[in-house]
PDB file of N, CA and C in Angstrom:
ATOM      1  N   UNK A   1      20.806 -55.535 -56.432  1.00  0.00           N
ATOM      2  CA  UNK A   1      21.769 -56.614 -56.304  1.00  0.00           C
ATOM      3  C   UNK A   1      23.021 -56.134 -55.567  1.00  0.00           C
ATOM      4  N   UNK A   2      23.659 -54.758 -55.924  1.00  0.00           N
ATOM      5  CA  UNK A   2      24.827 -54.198 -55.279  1.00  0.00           C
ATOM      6  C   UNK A   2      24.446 -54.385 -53.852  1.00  0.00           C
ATOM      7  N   UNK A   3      23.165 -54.230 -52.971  1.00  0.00           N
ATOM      8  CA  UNK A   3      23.180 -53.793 -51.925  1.00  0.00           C
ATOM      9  C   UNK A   3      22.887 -55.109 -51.596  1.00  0.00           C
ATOM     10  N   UNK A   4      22.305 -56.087 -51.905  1.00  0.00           N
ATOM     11  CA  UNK A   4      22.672 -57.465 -51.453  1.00  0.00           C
ATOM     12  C   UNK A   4      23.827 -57.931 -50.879  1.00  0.00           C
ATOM     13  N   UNK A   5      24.469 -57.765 -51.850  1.00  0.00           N
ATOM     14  CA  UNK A   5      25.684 -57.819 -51.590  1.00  0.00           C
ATOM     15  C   UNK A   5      26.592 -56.987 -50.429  1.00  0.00           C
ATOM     16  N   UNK A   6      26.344 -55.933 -50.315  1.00  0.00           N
ATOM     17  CA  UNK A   6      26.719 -55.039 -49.589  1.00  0.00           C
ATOM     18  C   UNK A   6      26.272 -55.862 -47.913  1.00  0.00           C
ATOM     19  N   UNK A   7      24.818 -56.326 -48.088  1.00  0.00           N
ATOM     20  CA  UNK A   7      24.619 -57.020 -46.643  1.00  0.00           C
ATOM     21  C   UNK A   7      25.336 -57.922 -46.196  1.00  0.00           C
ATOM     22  N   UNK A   8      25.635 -58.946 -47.120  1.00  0.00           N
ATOM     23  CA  UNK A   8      25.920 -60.006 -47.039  1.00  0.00           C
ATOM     24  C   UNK A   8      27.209 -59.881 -46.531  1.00  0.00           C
ATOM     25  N   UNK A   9      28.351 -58.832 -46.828  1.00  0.00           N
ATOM     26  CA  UNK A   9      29.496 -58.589 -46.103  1.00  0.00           C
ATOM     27  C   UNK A   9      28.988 -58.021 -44.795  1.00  0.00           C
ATOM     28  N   UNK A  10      28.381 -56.774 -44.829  1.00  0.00           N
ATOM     29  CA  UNK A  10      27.511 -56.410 -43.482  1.00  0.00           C
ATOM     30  C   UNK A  10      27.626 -57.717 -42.218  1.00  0.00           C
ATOM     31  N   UNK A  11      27.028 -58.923 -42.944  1.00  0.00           N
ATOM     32  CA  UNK A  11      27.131 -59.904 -41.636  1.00  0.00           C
ATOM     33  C   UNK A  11      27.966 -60.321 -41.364  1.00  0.00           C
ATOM     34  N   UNK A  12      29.491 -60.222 -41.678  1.00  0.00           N
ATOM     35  CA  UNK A  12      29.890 -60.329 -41.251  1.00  0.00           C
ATOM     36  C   UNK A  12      31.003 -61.503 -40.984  1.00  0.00           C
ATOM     37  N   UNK A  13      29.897 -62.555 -42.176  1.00  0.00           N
ATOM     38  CA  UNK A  13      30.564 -64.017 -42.021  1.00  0.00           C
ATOM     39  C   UNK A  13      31.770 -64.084 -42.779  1.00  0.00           C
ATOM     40  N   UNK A  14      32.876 -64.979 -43.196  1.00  0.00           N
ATOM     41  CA  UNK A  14      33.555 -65.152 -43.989  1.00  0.00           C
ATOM     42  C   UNK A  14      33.092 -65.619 -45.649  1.00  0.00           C
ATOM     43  N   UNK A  15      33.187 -65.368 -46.517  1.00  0.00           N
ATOM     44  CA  UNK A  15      32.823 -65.716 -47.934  1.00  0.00           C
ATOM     45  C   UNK A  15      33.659 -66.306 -49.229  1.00  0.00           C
ATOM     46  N   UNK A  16      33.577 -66.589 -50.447  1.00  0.00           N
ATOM     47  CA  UNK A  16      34.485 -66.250 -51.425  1.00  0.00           C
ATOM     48  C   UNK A  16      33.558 -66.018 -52.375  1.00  0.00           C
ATOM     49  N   UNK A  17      34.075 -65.131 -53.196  1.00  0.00           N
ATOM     50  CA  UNK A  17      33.149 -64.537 -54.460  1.00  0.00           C
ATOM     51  C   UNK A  17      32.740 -66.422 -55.189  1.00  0.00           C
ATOM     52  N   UNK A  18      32.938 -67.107 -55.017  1.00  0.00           N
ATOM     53  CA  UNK A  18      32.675 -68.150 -55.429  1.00  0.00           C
ATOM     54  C   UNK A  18      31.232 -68.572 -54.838  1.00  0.00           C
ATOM     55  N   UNK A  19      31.400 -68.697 -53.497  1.00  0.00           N
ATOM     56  CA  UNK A  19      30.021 -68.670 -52.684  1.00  0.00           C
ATOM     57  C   UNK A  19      29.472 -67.666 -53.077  1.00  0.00           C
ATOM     58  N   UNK A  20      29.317 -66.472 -52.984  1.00  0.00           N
ATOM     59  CA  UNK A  20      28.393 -64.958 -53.125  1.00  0.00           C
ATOM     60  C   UNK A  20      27.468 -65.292 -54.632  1.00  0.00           C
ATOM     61  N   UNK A  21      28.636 -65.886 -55.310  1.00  0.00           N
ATOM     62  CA  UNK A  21      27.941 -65.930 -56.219  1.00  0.00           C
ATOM     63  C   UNK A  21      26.611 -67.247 -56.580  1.00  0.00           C
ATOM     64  N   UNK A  22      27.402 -67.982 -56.175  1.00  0.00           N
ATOM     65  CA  UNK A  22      26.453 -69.185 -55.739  1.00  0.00           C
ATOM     66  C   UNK A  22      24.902 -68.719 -55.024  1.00  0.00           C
ATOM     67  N   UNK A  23      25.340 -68.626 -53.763  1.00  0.00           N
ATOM     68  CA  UNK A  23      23.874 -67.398 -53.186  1.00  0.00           C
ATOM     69  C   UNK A  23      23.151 -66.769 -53.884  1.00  0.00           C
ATOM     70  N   UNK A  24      23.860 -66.198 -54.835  1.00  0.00           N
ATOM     71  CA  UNK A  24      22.968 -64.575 -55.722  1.00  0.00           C
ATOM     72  C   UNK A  24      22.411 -65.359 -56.986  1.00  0.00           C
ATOM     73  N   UNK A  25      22.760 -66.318 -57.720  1.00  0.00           N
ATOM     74  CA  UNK A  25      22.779 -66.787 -58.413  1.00  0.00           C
ATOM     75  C   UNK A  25      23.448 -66.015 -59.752  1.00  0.00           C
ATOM     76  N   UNK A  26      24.322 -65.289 -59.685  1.00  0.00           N
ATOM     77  CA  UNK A  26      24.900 -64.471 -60.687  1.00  0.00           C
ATOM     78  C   UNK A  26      26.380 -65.185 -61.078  1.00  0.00           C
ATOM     79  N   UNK A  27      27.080 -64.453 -61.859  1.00  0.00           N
ATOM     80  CA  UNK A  27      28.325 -64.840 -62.477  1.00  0.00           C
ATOM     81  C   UNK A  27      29.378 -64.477 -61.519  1.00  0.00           C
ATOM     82  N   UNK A  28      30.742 -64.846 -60.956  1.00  0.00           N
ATOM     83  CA  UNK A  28      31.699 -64.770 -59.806  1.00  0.00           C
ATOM     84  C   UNK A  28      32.237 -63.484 -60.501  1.00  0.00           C
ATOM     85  N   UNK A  29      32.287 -63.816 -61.836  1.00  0.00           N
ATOM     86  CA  UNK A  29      32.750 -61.871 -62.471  1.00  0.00           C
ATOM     87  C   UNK A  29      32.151 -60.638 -61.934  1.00  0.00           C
ATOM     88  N   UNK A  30      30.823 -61.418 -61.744  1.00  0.00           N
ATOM     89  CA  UNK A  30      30.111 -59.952 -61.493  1.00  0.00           C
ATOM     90  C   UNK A  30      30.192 -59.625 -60.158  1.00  0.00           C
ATOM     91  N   UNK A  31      30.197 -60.886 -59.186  1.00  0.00           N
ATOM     92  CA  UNK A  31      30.473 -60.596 -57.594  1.00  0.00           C
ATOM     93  C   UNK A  31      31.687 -59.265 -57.629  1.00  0.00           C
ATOM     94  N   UNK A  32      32.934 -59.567 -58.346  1.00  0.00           N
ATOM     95  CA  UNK A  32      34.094 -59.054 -58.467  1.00  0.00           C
ATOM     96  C   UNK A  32      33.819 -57.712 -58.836  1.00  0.00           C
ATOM     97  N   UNK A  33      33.149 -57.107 -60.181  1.00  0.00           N
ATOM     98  CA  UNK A  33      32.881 -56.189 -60.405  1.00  0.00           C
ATOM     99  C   UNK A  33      31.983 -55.052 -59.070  1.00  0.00           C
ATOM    100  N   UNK A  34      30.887 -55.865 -58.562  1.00  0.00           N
ATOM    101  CA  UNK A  34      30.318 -55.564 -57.321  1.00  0.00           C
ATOM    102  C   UNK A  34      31.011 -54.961 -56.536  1.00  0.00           C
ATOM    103  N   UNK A  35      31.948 -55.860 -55.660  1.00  0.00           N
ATOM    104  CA  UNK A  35      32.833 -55.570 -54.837  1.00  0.00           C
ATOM    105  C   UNK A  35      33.521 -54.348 -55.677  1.00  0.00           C
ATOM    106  N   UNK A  36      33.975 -54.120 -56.472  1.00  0.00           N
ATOM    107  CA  UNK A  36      34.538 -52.772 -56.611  1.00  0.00           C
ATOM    108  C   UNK A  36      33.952 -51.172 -56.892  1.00  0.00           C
ATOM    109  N   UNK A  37      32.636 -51.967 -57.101  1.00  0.00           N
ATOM    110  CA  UNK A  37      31.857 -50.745 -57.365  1.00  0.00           C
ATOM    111  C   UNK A  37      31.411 -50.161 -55.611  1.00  0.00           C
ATOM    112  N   UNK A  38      31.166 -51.511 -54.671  1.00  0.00           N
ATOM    113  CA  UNK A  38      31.010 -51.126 -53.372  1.00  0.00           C
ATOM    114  C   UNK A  38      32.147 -49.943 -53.197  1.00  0.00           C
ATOM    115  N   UNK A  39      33.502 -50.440 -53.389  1.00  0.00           N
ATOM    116  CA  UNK A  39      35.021 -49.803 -53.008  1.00  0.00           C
ATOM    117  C   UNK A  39      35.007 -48.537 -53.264  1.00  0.00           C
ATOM    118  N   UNK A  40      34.357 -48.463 -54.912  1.00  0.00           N
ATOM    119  CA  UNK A  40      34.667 -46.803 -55.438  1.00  0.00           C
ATOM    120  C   UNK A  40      33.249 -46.265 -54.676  1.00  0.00           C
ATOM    121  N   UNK A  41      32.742 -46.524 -53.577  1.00  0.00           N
ATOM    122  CA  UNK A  41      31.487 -45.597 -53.474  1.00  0.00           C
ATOM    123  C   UNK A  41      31.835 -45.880 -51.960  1.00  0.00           C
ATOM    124  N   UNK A  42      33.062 -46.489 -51.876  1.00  0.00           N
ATOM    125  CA  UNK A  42      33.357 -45.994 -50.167  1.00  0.00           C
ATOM    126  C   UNK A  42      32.436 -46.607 -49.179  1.00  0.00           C
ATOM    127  N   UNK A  43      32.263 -48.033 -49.772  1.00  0.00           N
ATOM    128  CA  UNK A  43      31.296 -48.994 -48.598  1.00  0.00           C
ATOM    129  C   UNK A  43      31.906 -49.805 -48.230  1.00  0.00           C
ATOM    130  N   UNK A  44      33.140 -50.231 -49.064  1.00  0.00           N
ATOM    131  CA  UNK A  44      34.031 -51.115 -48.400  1.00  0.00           C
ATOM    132  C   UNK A  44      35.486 -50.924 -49.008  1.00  0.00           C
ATOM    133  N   UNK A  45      36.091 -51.256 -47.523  1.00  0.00           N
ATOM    134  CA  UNK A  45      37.943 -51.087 -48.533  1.00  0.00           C
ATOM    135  C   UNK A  45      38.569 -52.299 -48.340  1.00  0.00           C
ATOM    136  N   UNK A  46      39.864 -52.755 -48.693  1.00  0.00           N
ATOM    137  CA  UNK A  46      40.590 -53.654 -49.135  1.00  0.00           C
ATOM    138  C   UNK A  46      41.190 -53.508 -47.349  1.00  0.00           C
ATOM    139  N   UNK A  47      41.386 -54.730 -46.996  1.00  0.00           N
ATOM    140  CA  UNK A  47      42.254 -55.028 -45.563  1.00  0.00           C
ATOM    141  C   UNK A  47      43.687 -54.836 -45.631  1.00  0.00           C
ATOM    142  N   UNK A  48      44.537 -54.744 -45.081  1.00  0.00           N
ATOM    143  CA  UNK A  48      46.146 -54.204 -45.315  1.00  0.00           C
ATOM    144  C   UNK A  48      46.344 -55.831 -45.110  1.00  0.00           C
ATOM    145  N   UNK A  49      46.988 -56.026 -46.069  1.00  0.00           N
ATOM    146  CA  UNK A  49      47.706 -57.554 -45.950  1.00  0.00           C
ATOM    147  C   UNK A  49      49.025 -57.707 -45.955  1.00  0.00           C
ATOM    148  N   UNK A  50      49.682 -56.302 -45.858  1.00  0.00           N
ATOM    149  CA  UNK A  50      51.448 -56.762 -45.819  1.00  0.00           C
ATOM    150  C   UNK A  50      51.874 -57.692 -44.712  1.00  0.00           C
ATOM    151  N   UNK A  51      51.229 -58.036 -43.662  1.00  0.00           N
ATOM    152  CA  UNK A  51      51.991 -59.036 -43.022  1.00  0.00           C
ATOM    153  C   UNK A  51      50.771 -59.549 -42.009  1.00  0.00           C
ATOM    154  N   UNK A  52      51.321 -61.206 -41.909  1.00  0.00           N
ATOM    155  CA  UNK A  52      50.127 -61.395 -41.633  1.00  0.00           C
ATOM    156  C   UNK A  52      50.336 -61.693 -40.205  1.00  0.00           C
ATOM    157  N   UNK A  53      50.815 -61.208 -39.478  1.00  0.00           N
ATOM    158  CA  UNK A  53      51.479 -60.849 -38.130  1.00  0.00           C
ATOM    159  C   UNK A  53      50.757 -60.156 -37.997  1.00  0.00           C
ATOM    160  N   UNK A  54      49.634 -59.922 -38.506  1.00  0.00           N
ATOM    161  CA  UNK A  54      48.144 -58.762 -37.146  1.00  0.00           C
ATOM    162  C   UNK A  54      47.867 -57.529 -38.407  1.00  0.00           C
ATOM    163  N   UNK A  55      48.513 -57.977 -39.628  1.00  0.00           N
ATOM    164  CA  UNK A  55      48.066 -56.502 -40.853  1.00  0.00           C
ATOM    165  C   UNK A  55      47.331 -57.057 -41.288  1.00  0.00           C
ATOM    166  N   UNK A  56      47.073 -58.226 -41.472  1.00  0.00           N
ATOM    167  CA  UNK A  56      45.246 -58.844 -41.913  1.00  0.00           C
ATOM    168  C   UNK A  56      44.103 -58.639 -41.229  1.00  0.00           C
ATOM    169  N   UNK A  57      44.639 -58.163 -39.925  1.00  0.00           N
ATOM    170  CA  UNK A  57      43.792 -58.374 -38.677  1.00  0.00           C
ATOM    171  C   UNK A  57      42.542 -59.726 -39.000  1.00  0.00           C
ATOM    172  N   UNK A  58      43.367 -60.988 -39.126  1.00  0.00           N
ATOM    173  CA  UNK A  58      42.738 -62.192 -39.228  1.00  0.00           C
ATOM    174  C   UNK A  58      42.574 -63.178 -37.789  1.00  0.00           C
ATOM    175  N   UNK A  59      43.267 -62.311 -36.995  1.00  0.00           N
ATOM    176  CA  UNK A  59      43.100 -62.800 -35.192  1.00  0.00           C
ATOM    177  C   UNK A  59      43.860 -64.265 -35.495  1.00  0.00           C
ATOM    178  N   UNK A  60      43.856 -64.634 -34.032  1.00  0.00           N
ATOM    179  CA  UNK A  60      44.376 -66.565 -34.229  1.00  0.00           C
ATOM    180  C   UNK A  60      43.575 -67.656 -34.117  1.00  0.00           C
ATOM    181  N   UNK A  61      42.381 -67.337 -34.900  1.00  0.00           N
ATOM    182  CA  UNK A  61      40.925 -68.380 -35.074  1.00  0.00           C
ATOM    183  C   UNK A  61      41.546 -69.414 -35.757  1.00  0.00           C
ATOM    184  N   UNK A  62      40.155 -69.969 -36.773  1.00  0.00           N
ATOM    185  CA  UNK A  62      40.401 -70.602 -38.140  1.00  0.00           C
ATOM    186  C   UNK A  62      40.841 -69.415 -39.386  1.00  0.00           C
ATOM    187  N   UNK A  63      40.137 -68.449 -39.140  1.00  0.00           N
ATOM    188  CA  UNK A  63      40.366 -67.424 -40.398  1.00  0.00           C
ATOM    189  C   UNK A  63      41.844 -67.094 -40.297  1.00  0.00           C
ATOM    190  N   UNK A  64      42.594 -67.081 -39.358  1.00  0.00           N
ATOM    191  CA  UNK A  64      44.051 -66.715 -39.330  1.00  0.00           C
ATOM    192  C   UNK A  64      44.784 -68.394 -40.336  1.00  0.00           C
ATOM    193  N   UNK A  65      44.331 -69.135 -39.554  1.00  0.00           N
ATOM    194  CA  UNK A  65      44.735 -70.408 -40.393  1.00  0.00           C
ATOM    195  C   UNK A  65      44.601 -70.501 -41.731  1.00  0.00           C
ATOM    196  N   UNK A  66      43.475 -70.107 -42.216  1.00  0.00           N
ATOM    197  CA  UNK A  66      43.032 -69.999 -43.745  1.00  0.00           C
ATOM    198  C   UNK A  66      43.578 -68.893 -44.368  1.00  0.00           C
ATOM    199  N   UNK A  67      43.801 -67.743 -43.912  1.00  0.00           N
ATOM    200  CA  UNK A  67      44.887 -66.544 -44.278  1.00  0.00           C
ATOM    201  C   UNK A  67      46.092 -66.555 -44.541  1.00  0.00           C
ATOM    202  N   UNK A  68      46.664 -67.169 -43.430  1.00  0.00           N
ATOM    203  CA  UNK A  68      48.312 -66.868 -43.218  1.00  0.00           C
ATOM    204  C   UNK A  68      48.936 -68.638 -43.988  1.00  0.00           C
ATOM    205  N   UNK A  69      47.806 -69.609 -44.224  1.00  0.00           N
ATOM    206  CA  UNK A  69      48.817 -70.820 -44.897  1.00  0.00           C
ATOM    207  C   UNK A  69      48.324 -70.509 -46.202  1.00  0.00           C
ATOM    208  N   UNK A  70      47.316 -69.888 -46.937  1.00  0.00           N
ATOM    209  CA  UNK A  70      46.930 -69.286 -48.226  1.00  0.00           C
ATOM    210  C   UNK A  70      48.489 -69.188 -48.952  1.00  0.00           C
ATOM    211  N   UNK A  71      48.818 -69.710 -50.413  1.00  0.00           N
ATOM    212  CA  UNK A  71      49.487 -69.574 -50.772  1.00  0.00           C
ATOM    213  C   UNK A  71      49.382 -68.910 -52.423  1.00  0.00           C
ATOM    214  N   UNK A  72      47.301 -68.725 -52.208  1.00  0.00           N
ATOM    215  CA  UNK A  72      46.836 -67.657 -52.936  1.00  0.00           C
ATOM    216  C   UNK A  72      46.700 -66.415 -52.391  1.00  0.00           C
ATOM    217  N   UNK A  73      46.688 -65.436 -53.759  1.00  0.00           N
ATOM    218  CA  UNK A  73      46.146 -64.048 -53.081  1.00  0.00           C
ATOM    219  C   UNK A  73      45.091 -64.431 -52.310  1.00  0.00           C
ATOM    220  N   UNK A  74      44.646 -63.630 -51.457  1.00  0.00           N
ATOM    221  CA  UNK A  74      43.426 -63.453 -50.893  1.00  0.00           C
ATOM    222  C   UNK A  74      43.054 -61.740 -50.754  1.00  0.00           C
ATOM    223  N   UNK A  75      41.897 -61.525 -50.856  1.00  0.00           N
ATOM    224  CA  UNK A  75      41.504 -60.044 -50.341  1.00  0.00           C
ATOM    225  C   UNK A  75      40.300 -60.480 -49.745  1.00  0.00           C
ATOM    226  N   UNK A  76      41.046 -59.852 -48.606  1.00  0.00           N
ATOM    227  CA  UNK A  76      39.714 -59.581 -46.949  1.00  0.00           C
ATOM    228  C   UNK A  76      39.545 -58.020 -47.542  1.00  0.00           C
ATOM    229  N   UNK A  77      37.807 -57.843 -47.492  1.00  0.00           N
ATOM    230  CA  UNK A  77      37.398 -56.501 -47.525  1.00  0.00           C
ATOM    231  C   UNK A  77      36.597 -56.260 -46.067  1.00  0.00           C
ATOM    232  N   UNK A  78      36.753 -54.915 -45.682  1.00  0.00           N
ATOM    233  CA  UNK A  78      36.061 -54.349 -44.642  1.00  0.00           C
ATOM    234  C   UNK A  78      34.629 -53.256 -44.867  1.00  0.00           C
ATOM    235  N   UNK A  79      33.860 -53.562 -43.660  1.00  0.00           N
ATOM    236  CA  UNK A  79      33.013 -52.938 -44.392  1.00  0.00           C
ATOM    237  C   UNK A  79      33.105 -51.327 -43.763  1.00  0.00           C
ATOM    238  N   UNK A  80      32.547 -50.273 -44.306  1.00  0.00           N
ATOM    239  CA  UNK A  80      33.307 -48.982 -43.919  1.00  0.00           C
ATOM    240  C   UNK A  80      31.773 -48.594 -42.888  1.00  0.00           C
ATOM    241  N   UNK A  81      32.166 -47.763 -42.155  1.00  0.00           N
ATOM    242  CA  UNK A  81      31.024 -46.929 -41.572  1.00  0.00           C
ATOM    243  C   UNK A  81      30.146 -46.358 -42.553  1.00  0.00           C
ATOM    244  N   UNK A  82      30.564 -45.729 -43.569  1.00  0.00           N
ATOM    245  CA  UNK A  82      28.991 -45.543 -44.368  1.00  0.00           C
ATOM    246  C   UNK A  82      28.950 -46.699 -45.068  1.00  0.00           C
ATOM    247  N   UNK A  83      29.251 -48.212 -45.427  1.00  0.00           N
ATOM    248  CA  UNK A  83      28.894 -49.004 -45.566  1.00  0.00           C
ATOM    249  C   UNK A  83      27.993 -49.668 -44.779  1.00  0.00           C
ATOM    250  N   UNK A  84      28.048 -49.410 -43.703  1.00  0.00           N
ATOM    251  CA  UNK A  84      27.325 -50.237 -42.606  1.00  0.00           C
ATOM    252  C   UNK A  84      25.947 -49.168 -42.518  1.00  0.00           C
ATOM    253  N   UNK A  85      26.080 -47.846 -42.838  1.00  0.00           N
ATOM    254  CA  UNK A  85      25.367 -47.565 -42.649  1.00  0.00           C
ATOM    255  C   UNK A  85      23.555 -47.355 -43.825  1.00  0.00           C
ATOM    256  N   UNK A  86      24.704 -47.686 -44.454  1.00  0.00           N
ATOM    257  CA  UNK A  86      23.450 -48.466 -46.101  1.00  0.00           C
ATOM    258  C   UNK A  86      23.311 -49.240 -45.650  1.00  0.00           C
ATOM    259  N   UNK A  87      24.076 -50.219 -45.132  1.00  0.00           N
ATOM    260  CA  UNK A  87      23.364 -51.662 -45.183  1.00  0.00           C
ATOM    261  C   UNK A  87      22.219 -51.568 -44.348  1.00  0.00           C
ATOM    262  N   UNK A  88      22.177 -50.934 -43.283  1.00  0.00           N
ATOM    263  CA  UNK A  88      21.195 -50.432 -42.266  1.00  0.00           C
ATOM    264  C   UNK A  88      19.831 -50.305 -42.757  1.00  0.00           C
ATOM    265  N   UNK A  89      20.085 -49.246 -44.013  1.00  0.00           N
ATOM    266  CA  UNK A  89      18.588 -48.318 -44.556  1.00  0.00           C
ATOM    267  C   UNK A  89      18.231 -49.742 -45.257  1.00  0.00           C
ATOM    268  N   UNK A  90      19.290 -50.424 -45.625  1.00  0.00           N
ATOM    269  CA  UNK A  90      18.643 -51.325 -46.847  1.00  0.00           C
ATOM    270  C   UNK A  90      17.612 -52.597 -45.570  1.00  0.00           C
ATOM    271  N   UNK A  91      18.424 -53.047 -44.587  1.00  0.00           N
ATOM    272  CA  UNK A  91      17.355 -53.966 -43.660  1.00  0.00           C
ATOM    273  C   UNK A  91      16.104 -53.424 -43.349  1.00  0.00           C
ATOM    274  N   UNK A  92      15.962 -52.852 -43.702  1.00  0.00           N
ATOM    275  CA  UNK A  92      14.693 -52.002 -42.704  1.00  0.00           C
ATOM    276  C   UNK A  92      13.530 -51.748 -44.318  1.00  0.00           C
TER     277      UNK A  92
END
């Protein structure tokens, strides 16, 4: 299930543990827990969000729109080079 998950950022699309969880059919707690267990094993890290002047690196799409008028937290995670590179062994 971790590495499901792990793909599913892999592609790349935009998400919310709300959807992920929906998809997986699991609890949004556990998406959450997921995501941090990815973090402590160095597959994915947290995006710098101090300013959203280009530290989100959310570009000036829709995702910048949905970022920068957010008047919730948000956490954008990235996926790391040895993240990408599990996700790899896991497609195959």
């Amino acid at each position: 299930m971790l590495m499901r998950v792990l793909k599913r950022l892999a592609a790349g699309d935009r998400y919310s543990n709300k959807l992920m969880a929906k998809e997986l059919g699991i609890d949004e707690g556990m998406v959450e827990q997921m995501l941090i267990q990815l973090a402590q094993m160095k597959y994915i890290e947290k995006e710098d969000m101090t300013s959203c002047s280009g530290g989100c690196n959310c570009g000036n799409g829709s995702k910048k729109a949905s970022c920068c008028s957010s008047k919730t937290d948000i956490i954008m995670w990235r996926i790391t080079s040895k993240g990408k590179e599990a996700a790899l062994r896991v497609a195959h």
